[in-house]
PDB file of N, CA and C in Angstrom:
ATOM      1  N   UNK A   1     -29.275 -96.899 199.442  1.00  0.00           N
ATOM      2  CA  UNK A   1     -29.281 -96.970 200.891  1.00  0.00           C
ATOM      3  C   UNK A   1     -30.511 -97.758 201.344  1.00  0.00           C
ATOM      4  N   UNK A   2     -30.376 -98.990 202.192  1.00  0.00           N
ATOM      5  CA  UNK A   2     -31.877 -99.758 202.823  1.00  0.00           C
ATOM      6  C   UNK A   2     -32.379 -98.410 203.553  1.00  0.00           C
ATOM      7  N   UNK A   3     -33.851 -99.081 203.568  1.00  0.00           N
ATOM      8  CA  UNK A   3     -34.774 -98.461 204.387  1.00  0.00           C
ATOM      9  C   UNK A   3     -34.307 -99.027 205.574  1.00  0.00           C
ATOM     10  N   UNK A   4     -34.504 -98.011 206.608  1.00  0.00           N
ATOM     11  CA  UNK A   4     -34.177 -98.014 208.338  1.00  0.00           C
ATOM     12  C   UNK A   4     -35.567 -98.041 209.325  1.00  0.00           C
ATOM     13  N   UNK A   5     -36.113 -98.620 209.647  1.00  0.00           N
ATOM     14  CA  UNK A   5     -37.022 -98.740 210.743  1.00  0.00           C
ATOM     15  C   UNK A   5     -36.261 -98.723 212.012  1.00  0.00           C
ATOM     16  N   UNK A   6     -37.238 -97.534 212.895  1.00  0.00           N
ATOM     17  CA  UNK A   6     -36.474 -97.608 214.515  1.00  0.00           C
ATOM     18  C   UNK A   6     -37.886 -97.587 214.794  1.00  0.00           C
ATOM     19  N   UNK A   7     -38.326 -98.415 215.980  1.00  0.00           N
ATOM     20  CA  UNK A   7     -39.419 -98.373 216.901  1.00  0.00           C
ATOM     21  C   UNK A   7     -39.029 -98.034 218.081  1.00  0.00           C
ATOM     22  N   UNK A   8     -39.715 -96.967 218.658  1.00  0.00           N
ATOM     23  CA  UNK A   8     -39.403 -96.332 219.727  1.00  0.00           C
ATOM     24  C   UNK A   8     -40.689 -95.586 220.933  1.00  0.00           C
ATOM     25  N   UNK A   9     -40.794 -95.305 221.720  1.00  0.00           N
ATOM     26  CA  UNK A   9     -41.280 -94.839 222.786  1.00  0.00           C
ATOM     27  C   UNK A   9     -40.794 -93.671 223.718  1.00  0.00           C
ATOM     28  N   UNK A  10     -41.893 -92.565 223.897  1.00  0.00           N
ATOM     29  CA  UNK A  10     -41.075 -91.583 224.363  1.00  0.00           C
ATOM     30  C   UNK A  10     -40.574 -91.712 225.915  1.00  0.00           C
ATOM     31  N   UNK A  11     -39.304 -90.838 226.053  1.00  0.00           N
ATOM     32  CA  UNK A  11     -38.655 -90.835 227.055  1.00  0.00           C
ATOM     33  C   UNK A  11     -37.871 -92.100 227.556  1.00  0.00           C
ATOM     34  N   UNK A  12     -37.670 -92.770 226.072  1.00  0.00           N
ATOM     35  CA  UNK A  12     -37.126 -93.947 226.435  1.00  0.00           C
ATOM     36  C   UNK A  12     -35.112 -93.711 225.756  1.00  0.00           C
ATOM     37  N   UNK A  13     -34.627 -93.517 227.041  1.00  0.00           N
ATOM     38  CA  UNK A  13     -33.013 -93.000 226.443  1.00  0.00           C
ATOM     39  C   UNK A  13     -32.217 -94.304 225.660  1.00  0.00           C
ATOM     40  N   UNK A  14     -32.785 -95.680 225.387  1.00  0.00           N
ATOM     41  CA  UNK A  14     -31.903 -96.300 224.322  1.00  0.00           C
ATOM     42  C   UNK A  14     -32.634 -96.208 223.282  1.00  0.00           C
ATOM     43  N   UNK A  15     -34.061 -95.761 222.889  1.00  0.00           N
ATOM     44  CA  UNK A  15     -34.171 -95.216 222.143  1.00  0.00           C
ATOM     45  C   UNK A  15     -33.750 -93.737 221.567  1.00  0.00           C
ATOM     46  N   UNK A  16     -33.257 -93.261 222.724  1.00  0.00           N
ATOM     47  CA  UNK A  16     -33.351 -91.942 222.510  1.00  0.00           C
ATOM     48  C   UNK A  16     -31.247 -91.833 221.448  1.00  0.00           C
ATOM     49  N   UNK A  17     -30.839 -92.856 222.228  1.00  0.00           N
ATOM     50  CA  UNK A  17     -29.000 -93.144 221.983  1.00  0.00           C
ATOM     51  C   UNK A  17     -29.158 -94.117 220.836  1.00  0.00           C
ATOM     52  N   UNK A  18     -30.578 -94.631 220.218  1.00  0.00           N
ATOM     53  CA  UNK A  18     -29.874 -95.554 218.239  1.00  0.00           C
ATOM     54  C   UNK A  18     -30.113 -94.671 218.003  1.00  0.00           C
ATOM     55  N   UNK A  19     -31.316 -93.357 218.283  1.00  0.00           N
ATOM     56  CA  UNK A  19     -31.571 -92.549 217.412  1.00  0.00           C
ATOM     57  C   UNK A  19     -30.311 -91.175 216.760  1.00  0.00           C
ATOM     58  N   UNK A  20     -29.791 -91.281 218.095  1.00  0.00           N
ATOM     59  CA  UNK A  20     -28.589 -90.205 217.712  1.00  0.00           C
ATOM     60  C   UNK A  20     -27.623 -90.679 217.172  1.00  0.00           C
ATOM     61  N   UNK A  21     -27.232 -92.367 217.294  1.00  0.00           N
ATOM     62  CA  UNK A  21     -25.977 -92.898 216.350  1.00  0.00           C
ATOM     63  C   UNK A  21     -26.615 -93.035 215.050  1.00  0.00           C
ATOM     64  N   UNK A  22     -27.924 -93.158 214.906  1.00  0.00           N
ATOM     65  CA  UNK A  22     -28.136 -93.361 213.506  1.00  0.00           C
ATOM     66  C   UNK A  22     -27.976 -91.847 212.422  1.00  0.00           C
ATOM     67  N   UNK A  23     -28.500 -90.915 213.512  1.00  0.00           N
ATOM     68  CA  UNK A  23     -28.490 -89.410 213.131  1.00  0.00           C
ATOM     69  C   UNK A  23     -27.051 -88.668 212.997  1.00  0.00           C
ATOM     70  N   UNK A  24     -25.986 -89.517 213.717  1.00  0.00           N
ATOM     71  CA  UNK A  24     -24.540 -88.831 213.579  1.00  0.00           C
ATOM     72  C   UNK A  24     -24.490 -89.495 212.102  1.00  0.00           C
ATOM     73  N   UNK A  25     -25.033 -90.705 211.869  1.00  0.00           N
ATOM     74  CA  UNK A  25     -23.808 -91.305 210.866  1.00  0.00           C
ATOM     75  C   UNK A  25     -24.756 -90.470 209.528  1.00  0.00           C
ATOM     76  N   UNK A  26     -25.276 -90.110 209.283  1.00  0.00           N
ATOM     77  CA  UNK A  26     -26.556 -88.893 208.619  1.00  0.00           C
ATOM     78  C   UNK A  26     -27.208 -89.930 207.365  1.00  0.00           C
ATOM     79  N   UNK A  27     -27.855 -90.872 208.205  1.00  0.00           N
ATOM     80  CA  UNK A  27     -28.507 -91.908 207.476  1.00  0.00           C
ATOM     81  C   UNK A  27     -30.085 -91.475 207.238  1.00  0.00           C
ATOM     82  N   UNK A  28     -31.115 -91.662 206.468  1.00  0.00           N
ATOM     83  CA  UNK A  28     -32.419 -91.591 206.716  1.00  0.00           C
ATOM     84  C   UNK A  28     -32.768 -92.672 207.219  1.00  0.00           C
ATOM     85  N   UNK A  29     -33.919 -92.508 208.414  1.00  0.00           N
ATOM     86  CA  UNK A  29     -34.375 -93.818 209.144  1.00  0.00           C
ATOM     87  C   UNK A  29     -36.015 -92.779 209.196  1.00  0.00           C
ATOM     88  N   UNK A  30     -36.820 -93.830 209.731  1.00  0.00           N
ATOM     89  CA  UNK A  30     -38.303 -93.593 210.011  1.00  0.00           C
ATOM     90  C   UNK A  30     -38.289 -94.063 211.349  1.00  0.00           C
ATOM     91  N   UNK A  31     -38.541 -93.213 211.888  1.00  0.00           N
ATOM     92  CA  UNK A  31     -38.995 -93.660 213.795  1.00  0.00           C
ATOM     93  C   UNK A  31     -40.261 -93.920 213.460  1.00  0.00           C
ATOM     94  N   UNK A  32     -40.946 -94.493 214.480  1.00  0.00           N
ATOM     95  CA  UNK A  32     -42.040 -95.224 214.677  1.00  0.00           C
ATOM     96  C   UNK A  32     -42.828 -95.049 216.001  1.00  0.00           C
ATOM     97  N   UNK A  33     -43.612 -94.123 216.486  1.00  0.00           N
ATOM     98  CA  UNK A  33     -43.747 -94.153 217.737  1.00  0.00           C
ATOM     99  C   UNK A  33     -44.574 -95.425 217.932  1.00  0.00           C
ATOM    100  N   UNK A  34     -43.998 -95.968 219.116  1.00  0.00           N
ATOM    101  CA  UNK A  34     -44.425 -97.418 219.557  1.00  0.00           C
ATOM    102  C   UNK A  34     -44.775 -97.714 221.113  1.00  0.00           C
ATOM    103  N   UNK A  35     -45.993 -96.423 221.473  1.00  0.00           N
ATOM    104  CA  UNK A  35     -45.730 -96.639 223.303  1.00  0.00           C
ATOM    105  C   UNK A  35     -46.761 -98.238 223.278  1.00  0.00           C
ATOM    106  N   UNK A  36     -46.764 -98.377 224.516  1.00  0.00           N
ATOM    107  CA  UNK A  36     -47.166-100.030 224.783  1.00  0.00           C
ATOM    108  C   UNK A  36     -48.257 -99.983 224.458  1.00  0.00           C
ATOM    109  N   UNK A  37     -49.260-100.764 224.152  1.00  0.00           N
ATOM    110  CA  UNK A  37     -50.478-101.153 223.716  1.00  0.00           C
ATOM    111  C   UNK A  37     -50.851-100.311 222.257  1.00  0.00           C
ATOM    112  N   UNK A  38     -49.769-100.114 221.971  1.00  0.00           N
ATOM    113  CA  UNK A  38     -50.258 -99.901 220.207  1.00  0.00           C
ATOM    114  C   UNK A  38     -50.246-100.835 219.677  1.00  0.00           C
ATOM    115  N   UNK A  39     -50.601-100.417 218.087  1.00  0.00           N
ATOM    116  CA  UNK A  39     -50.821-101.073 216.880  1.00  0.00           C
ATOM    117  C   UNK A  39     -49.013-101.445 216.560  1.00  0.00           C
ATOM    118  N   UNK A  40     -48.664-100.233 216.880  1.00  0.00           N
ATOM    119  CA  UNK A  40     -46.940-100.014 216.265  1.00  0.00           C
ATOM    120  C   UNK A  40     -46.136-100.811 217.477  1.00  0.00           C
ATOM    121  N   UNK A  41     -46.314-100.876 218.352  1.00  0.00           N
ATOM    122  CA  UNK A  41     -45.880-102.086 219.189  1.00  0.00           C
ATOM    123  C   UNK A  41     -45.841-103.279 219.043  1.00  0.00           C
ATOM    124  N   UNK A  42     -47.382-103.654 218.794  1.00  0.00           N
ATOM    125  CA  UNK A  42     -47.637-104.990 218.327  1.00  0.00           C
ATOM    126  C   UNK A  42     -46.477-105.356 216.855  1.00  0.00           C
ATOM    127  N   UNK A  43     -46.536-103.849 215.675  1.00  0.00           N
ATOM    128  CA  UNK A  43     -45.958-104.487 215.038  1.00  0.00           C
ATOM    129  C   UNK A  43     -44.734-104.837 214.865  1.00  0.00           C
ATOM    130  N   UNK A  44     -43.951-104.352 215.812  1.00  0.00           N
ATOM    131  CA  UNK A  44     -42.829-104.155 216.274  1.00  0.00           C
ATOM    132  C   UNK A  44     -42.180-105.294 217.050  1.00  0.00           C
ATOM    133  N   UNK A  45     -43.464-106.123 217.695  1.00  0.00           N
ATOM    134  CA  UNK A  45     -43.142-107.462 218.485  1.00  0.00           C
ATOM    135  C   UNK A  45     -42.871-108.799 217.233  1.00  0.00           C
ATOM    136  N   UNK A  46     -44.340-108.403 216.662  1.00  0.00           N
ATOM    137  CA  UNK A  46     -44.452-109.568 215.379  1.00  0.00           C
ATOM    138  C   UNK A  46     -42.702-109.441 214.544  1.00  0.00           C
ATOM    139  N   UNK A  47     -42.605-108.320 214.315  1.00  0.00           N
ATOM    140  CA  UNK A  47     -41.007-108.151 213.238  1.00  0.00           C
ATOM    141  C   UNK A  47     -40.225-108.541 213.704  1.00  0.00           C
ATOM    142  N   UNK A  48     -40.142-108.442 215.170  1.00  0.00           N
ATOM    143  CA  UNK A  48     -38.827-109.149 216.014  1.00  0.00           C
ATOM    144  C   UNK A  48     -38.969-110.327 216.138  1.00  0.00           C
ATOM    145  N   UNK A  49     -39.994-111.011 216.075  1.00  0.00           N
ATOM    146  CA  UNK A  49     -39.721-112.135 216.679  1.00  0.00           C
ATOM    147  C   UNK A  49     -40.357-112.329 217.782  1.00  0.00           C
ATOM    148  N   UNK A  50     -41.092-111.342 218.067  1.00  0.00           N
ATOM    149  CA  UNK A  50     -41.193-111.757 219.834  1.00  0.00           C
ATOM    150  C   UNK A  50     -40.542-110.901 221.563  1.00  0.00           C
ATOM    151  N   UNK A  51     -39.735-110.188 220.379  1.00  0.00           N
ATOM    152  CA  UNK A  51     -39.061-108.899 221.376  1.00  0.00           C
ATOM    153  C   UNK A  51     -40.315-108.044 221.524  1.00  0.00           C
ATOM    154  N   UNK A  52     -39.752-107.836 222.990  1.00  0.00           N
ATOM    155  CA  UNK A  52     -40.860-106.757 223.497  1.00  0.00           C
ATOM    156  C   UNK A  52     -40.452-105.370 223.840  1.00  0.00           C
ATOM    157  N   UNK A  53     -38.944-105.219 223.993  1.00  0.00           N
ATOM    158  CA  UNK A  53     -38.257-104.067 224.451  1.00  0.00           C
ATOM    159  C   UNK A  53     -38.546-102.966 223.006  1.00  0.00           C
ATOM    160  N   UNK A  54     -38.492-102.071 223.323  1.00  0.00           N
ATOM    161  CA  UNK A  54     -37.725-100.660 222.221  1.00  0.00           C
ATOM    162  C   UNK A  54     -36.180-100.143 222.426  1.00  0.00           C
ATOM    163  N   UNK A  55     -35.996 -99.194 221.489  1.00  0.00           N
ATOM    164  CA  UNK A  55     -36.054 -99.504 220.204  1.00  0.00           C
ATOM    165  C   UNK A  55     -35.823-100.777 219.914  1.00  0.00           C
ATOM    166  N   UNK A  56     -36.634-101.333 218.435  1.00  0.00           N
ATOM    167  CA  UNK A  56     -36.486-102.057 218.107  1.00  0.00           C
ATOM    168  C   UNK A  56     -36.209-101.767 216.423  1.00  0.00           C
ATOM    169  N   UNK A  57     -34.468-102.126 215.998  1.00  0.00           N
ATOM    170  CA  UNK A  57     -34.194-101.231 215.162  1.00  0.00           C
ATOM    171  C   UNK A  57     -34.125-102.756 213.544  1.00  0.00           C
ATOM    172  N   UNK A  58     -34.675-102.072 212.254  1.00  0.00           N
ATOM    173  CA  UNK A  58     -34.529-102.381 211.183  1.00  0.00           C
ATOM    174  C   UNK A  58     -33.929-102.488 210.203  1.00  0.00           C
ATOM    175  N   UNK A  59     -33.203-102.709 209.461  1.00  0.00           N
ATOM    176  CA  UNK A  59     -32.076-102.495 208.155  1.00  0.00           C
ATOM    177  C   UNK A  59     -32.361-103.149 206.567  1.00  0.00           C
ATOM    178  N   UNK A  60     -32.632-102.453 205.971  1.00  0.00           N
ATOM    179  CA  UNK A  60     -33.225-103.255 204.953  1.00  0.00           C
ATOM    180  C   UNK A  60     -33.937-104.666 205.313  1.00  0.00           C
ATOM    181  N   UNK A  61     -34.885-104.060 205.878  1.00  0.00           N
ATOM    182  CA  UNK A  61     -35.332-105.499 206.097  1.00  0.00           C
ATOM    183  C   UNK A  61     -35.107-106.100 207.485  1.00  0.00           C
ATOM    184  N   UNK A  62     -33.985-106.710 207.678  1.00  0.00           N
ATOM    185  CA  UNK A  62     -33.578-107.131 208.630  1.00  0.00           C
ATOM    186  C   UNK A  62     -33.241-106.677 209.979  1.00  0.00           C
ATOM    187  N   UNK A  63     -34.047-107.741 210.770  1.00  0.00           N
ATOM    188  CA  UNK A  63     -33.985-107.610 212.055  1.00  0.00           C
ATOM    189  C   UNK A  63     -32.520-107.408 212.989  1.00  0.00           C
ATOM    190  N   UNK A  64     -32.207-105.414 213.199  1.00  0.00           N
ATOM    191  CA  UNK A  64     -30.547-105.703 213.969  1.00  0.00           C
ATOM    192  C   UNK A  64     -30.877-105.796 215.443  1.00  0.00           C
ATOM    193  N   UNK A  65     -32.191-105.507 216.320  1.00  0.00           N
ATOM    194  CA  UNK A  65     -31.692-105.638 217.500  1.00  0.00           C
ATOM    195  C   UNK A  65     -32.112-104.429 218.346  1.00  0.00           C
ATOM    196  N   UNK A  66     -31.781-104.312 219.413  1.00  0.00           N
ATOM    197  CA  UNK A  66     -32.313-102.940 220.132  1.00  0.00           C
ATOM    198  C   UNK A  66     -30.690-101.948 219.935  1.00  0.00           C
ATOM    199  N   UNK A  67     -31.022-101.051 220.963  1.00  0.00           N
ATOM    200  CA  UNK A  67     -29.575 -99.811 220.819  1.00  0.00           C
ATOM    201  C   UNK A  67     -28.174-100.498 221.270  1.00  0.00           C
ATOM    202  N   UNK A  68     -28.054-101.440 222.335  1.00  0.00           N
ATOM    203  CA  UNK A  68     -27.345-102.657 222.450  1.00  0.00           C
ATOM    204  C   UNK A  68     -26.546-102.859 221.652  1.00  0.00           C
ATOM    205  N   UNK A  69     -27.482-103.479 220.825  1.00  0.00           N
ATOM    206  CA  UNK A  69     -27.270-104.287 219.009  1.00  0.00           C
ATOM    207  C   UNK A  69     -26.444-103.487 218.574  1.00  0.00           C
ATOM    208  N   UNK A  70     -27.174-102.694 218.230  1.00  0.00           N
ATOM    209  CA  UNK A  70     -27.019-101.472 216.946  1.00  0.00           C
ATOM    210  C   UNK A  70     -25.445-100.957 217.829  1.00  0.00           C
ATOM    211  N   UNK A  71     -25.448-100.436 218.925  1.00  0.00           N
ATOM    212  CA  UNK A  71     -24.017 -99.875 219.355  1.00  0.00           C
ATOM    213  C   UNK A  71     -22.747-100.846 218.930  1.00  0.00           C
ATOM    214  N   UNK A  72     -23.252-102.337 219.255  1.00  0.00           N
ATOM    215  CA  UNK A  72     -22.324-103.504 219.122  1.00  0.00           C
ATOM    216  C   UNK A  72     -21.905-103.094 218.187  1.00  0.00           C
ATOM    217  N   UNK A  73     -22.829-103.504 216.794  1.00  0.00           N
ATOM    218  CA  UNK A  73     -22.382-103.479 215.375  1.00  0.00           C
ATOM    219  C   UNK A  73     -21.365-102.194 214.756  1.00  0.00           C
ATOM    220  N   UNK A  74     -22.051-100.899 215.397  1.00  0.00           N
ATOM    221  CA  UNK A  74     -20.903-100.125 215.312  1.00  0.00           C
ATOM    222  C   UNK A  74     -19.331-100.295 215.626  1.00  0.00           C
ATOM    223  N   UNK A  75     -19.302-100.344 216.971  1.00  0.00           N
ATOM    224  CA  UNK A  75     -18.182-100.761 217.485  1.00  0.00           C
ATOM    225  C   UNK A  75     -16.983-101.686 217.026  1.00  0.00           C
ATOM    226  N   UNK A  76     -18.084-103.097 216.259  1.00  0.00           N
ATOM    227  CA  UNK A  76     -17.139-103.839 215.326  1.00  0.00           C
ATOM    228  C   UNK A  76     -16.925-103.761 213.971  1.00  0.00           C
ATOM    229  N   UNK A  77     -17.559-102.140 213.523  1.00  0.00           N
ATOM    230  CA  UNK A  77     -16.840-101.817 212.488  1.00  0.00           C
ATOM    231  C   UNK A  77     -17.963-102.346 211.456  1.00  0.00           C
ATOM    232  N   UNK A  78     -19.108-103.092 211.601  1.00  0.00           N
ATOM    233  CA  UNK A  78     -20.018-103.951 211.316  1.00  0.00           C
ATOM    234  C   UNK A  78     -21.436-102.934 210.337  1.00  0.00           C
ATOM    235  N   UNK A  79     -21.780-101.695 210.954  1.00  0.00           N
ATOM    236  CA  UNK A  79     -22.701-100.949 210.913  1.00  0.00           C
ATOM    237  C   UNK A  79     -22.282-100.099 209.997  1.00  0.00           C
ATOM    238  N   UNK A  80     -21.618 -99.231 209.888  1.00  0.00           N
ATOM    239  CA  UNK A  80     -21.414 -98.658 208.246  1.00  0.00           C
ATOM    240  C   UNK A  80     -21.699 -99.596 207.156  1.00  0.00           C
ATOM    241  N   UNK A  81     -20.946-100.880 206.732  1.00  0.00           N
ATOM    242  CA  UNK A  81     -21.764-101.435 205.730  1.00  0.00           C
ATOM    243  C   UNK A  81     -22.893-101.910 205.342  1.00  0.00           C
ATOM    244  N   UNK A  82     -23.801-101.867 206.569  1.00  0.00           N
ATOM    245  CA  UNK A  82     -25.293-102.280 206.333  1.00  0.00           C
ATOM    246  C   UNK A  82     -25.541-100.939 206.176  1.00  0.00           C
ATOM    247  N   UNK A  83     -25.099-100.036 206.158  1.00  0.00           N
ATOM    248  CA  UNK A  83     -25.926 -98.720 205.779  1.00  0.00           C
ATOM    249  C   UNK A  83     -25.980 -98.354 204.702  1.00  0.00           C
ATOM    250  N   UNK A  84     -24.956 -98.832 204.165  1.00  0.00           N
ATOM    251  CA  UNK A  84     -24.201 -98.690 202.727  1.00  0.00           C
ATOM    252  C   UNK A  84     -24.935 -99.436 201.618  1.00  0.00           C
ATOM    253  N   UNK A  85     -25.579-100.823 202.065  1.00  0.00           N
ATOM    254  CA  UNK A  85     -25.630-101.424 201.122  1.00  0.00           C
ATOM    255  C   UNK A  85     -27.051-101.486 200.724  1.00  0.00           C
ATOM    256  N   UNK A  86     -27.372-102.368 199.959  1.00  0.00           N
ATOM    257  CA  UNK A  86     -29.067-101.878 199.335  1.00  0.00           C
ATOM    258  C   UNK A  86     -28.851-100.959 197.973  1.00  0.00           C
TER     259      UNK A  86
END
């Protein structure tokens, strides 16, 4: 199974909604608290690219996107196999 990075901030509900699709599908992930002017923010901008929003979610590696993303990929059936693989 890849390692899962979620960067997140409290009281933030699309963080609060990858965290529960990632938690239905009963994956291990590492949250990251990331309120603004952290270290974990910053690193969270650098990994994206340049995104500044949260969550900002990880997959082996790779950059999927905020809760947006991550819902998309579900939806097209897309997100079970990146969970899978690794």
């Amino acid at each position: 199974m890849p390692e899962i990075d979620v960067y997140t901030q409290p009281w933030c509900p699309y963080c609060a909604r990858a965290v529960h699709l990632l938690g239905s599908k009963g994956v291990a992930f590492r949250e990251i608290d990331a309120p603004h002017g952290s270290a974990e923010r910053a690193e969270a901008i650098k990994r994206s690219g340049g995104r500044t929003t949260v969550p900002q979610i990880f997959i082996g590696g790779r950059h999927i996107g905020g809760c947006d993303d991550l819902v998309a990929l579900d939806r097209a059936g897309q997100l079970d196999p990146l969970l899978q693989a690794g």
